[in-house]
C-alpha atoms as a PDB file:
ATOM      1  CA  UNK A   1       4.343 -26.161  34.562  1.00  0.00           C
ATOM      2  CA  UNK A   2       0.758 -25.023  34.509  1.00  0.00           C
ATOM      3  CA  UNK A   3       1.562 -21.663  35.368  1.00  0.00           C
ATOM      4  CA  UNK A   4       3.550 -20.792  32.497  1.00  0.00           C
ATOM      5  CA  UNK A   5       0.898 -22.110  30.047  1.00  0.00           C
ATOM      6  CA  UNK A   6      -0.908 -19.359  31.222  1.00  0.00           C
ATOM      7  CA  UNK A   7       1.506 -16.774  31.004  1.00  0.00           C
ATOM      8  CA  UNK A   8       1.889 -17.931  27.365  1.00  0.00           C
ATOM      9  CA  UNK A   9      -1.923 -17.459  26.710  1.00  0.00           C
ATOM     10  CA  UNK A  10      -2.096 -13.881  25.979  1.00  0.00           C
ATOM     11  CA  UNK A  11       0.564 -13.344  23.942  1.00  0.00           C
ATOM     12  CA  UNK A  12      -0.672 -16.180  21.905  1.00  0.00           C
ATOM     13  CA  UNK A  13      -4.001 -14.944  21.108  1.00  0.00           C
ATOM     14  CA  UNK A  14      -2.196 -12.019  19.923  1.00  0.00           C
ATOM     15  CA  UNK A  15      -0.502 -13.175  17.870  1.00  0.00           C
ATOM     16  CA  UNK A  16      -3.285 -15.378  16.301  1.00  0.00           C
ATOM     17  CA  UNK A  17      -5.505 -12.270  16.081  1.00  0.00           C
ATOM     18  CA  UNK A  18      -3.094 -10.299  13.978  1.00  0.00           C
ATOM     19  CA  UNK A  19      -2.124 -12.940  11.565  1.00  0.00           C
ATOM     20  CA  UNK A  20      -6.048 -12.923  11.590  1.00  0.00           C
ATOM     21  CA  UNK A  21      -6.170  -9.219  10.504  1.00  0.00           C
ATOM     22  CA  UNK A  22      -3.633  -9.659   8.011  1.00  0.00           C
ATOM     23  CA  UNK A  23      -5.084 -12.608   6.239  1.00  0.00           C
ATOM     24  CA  UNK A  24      -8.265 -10.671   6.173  1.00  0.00           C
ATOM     25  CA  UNK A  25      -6.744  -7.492   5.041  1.00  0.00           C
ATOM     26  CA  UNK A  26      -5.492  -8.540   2.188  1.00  0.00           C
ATOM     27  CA  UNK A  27      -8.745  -9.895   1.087  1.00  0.00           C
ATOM     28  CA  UNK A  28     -10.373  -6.273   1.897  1.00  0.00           C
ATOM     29  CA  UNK A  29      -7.538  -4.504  -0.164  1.00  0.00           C
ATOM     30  CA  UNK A  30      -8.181  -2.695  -2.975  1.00  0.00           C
ATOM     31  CA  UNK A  31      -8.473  -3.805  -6.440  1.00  0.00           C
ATOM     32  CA  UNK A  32      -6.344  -1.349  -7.609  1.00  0.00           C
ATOM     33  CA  UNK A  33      -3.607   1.577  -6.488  1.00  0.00           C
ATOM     34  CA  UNK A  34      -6.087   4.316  -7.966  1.00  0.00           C
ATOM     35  CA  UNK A  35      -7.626   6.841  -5.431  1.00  0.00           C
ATOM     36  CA  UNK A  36     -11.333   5.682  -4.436  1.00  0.00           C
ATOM     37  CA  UNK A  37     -13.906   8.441  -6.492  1.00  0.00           C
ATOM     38  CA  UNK A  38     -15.440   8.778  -3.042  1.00  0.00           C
ATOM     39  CA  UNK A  39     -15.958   7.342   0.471  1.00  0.00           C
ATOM     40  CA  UNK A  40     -18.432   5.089   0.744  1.00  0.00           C
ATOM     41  CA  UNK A  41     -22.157   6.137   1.838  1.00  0.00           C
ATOM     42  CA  UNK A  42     -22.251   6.036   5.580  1.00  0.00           C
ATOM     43  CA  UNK A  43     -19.053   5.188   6.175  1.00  0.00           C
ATOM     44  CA  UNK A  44     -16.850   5.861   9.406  1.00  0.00           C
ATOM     45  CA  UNK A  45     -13.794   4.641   8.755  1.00  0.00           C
ATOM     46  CA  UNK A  46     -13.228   6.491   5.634  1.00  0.00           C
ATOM     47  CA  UNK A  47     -12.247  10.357   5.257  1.00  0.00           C
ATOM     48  CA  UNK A  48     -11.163  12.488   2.008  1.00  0.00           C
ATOM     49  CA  UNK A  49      -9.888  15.915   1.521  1.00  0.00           C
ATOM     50  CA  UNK A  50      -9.025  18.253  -1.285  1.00  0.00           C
ATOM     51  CA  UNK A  51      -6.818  21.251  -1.227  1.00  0.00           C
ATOM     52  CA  UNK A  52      -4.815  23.656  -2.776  1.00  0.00           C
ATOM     53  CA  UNK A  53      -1.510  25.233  -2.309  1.00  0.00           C
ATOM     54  CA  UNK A  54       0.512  27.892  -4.070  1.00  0.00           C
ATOM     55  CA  UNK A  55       3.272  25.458  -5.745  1.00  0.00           C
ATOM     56  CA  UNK A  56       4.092  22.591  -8.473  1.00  0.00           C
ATOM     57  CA  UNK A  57       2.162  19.709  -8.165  1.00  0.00           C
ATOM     58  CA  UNK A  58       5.811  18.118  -8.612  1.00  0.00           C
ATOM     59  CA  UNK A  59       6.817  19.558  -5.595  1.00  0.00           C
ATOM     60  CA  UNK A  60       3.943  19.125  -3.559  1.00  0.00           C
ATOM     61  CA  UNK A  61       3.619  15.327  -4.204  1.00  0.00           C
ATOM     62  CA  UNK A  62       7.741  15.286  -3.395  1.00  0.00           C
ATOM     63  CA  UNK A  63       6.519  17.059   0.207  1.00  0.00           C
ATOM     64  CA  UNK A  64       4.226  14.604   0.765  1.00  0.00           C
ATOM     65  CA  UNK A  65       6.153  12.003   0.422  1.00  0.00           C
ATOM     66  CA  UNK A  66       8.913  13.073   2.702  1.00  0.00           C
ATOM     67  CA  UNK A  67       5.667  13.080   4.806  1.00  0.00           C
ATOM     68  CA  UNK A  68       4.810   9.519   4.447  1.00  0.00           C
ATOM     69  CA  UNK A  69       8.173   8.084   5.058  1.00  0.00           C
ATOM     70  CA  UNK A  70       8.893   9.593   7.963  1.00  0.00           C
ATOM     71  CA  UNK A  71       5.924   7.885   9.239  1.00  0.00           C
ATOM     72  CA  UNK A  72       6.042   4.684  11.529  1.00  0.00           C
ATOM     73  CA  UNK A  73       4.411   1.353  10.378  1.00  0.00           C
ATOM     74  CA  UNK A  74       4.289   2.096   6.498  1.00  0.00           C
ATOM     75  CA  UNK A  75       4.586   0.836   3.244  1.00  0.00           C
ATOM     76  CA  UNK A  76       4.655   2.418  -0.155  1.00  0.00           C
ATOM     77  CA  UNK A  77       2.817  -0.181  -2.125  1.00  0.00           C
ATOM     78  CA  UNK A  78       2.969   2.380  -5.651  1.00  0.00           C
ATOM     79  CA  UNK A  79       4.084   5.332  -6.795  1.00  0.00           C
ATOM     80  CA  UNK A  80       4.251   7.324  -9.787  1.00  0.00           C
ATOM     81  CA  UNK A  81       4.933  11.032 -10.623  1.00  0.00           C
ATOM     82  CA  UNK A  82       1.597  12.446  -9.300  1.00  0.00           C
ATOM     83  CA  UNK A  83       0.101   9.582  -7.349  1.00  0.00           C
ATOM     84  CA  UNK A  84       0.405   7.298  -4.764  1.00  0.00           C
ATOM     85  CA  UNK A  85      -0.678   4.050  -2.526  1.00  0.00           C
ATOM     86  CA  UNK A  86       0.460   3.984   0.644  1.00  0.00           C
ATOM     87  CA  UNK A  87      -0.555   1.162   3.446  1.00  0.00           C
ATOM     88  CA  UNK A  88      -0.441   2.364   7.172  1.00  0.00           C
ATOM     89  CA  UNK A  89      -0.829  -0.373   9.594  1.00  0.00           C
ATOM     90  CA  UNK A  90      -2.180   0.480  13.157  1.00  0.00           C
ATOM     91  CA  UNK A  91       0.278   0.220  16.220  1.00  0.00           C
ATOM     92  CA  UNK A  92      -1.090  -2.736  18.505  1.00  0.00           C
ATOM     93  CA  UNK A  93      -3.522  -5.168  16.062  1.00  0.00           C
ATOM     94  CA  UNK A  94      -1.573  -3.625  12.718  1.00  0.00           C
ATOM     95  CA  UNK A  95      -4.906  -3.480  10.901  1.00  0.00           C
ATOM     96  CA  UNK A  96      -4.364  -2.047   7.556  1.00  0.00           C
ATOM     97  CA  UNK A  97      -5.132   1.644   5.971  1.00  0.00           C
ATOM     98  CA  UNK A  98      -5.085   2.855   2.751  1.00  0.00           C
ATOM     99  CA  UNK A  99      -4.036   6.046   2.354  1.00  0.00           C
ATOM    100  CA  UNK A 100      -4.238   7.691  -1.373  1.00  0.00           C
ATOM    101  CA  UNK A 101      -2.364  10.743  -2.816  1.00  0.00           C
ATOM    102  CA  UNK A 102      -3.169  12.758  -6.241  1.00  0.00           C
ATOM    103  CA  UNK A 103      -2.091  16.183  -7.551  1.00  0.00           C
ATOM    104  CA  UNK A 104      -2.311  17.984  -9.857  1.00  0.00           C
ATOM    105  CA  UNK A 105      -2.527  22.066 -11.068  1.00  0.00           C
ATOM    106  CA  UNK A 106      -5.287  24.814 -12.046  1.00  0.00           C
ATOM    107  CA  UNK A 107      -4.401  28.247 -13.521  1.00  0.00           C
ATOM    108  CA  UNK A 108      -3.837  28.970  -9.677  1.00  0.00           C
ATOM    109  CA  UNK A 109      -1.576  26.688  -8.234  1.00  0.00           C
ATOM    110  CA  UNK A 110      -1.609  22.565  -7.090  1.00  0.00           C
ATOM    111  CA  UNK A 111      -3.526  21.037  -5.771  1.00  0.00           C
ATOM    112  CA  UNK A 112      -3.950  17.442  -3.289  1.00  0.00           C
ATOM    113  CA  UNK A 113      -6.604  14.763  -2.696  1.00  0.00           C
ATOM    114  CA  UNK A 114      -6.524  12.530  -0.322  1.00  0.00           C
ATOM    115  CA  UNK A 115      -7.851   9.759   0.716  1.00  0.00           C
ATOM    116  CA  UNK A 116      -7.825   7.281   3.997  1.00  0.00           C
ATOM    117  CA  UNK A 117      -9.673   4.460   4.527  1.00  0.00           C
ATOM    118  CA  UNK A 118      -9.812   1.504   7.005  1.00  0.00           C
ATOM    119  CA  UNK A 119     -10.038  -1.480   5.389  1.00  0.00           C
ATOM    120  CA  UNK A 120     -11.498  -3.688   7.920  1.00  0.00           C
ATOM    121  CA  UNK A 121     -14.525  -2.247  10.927  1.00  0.00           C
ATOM    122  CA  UNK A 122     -17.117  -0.208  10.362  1.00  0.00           C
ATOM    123  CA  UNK A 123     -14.943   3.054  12.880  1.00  0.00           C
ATOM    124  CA  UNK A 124     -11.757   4.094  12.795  1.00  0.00           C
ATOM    125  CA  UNK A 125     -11.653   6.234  15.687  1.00  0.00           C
ATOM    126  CA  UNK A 126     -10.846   8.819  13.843  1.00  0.00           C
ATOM    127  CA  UNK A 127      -7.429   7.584  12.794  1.00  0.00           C
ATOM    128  CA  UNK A 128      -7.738   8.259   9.640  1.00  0.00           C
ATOM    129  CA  UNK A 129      -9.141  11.843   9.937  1.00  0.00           C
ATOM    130  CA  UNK A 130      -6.341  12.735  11.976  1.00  0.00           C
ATOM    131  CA  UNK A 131      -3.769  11.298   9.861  1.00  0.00           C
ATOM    132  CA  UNK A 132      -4.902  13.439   6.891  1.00  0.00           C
ATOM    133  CA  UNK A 133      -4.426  16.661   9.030  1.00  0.00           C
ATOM    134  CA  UNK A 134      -1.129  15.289  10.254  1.00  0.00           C
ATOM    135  CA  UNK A 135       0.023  15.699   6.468  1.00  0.00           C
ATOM    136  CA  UNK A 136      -2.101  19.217   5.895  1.00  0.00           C
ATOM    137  CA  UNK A 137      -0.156  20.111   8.791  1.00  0.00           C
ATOM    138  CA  UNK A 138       3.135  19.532   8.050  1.00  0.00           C
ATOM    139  CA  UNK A 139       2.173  20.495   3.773  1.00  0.00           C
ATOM    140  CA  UNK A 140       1.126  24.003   5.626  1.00  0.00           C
ATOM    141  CA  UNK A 141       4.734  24.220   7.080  1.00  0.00           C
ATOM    142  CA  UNK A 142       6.597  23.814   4.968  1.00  0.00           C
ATOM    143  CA  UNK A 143       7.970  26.633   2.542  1.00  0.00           C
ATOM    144  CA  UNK A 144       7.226  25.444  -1.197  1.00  0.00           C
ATOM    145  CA  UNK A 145       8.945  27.561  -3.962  1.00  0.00           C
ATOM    146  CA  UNK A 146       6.346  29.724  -5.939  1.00  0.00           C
ATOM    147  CA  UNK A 147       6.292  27.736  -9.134  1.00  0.00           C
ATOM    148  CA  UNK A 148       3.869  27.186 -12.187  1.00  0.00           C
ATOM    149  CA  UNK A 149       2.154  24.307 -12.427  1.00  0.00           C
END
């Protein structure tokens, strides 16, 4: 009988630490669904981008999308026509992301800002920079219809 209180250890203190990370989470969420102006100073768990492609800002928010929900472990938690506030949850401890969309148009096409931030730890491991080229990636394959913004 000893034995198997053992065995039960580990997955116990998993579970405890990620109903730990939740709880916290949601106390480190954001105020709001509007993008961040900027990473904070020093941070490493934080990365932004802007860019522009050769489209509607309708369409290019649509692409991005498709993006998102293809995507494992996500939830969309707002949306509207040219924004939105998406929460990506690691794969073992599910600690929490925020990932940001806006776009928008110039005289010369759309364009995209994101941003992707940790909330909890001072690192990220790079998660977050990665996950913002996994969408640039896929945006830069995919065949957008030449349209005014």
């Amino acid at each position: 009988m000893d034995q198997r209180r053992w065995i039960l250890l580990p997955p116990a203190i998993w579970i405890s630490c990620v109903l730990l990370i939740q709880v916290l989470g949601g106390f480190a969420a954001p105020s709001s669904s509007e993008i961040p102006e900027q990473c904070p100073d020093g941070s490493q768990n934080c990365s932004r981008m802007f860019v522009n492609f050769d489209t509607s800002s309708q369409e290019l928010h649509s692409a991005a999308m498709d993006w998102i929900q293809s995507q494992d472990r996500t939830s969309i938690a707002d949306e509207d026509e040219n924004t939105s506030h998406t929460v990506f949850r690691t794969k073992w401890m599910m600690f929490q992301d925020d990932f940001f969309l806006e776009t928008g148009c110039t005289e010369n096409g759309a364009w995209i800002q994101i941003h992707s931030e940790s909330r909890l730890g001072v690192g990220d491991g790079g998660v977050n920079q990665n996950r913002i080229d996994a969408l640039l990636e896929y945006l830069d394959s995919v065949e957008f219809e030449v349209d005014e913004c």
